[in-house]
Protein backbone atom coordinates (compact mmCIF):
# COMPACT_ATOMS: atom_id res chain seq x y z
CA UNK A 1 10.54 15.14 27.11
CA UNK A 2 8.32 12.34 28.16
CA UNK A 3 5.22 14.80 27.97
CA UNK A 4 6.24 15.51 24.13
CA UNK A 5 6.56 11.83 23.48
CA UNK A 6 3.09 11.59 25.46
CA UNK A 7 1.17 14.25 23.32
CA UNK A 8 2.95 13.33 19.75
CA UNK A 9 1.72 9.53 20.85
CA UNK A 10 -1.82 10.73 21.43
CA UNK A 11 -2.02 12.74 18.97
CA UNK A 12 -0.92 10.36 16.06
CA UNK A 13 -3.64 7.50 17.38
CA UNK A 14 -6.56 9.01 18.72
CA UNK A 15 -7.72 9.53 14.73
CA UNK A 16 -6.74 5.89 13.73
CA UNK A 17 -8.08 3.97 16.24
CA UNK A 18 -11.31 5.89 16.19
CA UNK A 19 -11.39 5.71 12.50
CA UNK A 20 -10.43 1.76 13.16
CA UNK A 21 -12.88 0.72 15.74
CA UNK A 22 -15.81 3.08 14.68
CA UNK A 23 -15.41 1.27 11.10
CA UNK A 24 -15.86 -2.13 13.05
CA UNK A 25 -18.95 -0.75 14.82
CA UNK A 26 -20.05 0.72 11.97
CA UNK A 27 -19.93 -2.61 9.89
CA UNK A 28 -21.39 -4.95 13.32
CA UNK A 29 -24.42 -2.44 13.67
CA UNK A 30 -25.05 -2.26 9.37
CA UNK A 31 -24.73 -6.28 9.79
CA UNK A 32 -27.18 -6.70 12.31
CA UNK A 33 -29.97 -4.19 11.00
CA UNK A 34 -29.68 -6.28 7.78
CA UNK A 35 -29.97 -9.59 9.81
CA UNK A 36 -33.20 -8.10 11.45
CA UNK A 37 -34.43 -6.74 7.82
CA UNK A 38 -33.78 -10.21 6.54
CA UNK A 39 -35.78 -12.00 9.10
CA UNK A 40 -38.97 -9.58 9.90
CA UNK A 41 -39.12 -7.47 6.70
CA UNK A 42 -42.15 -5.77 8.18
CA UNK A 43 -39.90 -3.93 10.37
CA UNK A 44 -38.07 -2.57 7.89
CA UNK A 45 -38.54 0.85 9.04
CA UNK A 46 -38.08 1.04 11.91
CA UNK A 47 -34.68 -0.65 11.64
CA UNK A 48 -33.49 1.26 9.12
CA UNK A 49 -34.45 4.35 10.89
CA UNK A 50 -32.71 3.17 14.58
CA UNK A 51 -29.56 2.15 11.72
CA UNK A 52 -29.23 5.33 11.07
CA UNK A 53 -29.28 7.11 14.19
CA UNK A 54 -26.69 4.28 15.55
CA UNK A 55 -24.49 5.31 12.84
CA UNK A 56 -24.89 8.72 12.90
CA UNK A 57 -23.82 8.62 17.07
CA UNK A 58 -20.76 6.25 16.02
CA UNK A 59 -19.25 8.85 13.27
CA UNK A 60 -19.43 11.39 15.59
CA UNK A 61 -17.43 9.76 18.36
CA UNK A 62 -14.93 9.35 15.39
CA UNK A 63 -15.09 13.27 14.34
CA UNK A 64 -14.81 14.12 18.40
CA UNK A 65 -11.80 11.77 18.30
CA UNK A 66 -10.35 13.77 15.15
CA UNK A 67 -10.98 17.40 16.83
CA UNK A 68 -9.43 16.15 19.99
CA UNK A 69 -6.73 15.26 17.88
CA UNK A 70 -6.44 19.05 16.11
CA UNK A 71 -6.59 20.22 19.84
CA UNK A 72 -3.51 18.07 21.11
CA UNK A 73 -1.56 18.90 17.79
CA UNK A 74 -2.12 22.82 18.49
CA UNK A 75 -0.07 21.98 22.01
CA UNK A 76 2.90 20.51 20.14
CA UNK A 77 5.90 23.08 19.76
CA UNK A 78 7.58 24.19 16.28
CA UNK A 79 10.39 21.78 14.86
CA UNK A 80 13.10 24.56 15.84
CA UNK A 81 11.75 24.01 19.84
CA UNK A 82 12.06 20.24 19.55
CA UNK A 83 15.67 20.38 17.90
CA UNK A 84 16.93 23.19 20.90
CA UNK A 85 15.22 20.77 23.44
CA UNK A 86 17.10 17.71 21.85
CA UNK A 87 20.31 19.55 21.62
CA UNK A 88 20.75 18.79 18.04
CA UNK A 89 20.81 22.43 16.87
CA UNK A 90 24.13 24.56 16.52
């Protein structure tokens, strides 16, 4: 029982806090490339470019988060399996 609890827990919050905390990096790093753009426009490029790549590792920490998600929810049993376990069922 405490294993189903366990995986339905897991499940439910490994997509929202990814998709929570990889917004918040997301935002930091897109702050501080702009900083460095504002102050040394010159480097422009180069900052934009390193951005990008930045951003492009933090979304897919977020999508790895969301198919270990799929892959825990796969390992959860039907409704009529949780209802015999629980002893609700007739």
């Amino acid at each position: 029982m405490l294993y189903l609890f366990g995986l339905v827990v897991a499940t439910g919050f490994a997509v929202s806090f990814s998709a929570i905390f990889g917004g918040l990096a997301q935002a930091r790093a897109i702050t501080a490339a702009l900083e460095g753009i504002a102050r040394q426009p010159e480097a422009a490029g180069p900052i934009r470019v390193n951005m990008i790549i930045g951003l492009a590792f933090i979304e897919s920490l977020t999508i790895y988060a969301l198919v270990v998600a799929f892959m825990l929810f796969t390992k959860l049993p039907d409704t009529a399996a949780i209802v015999k376990l629980l002893g609700l069922g007739h």
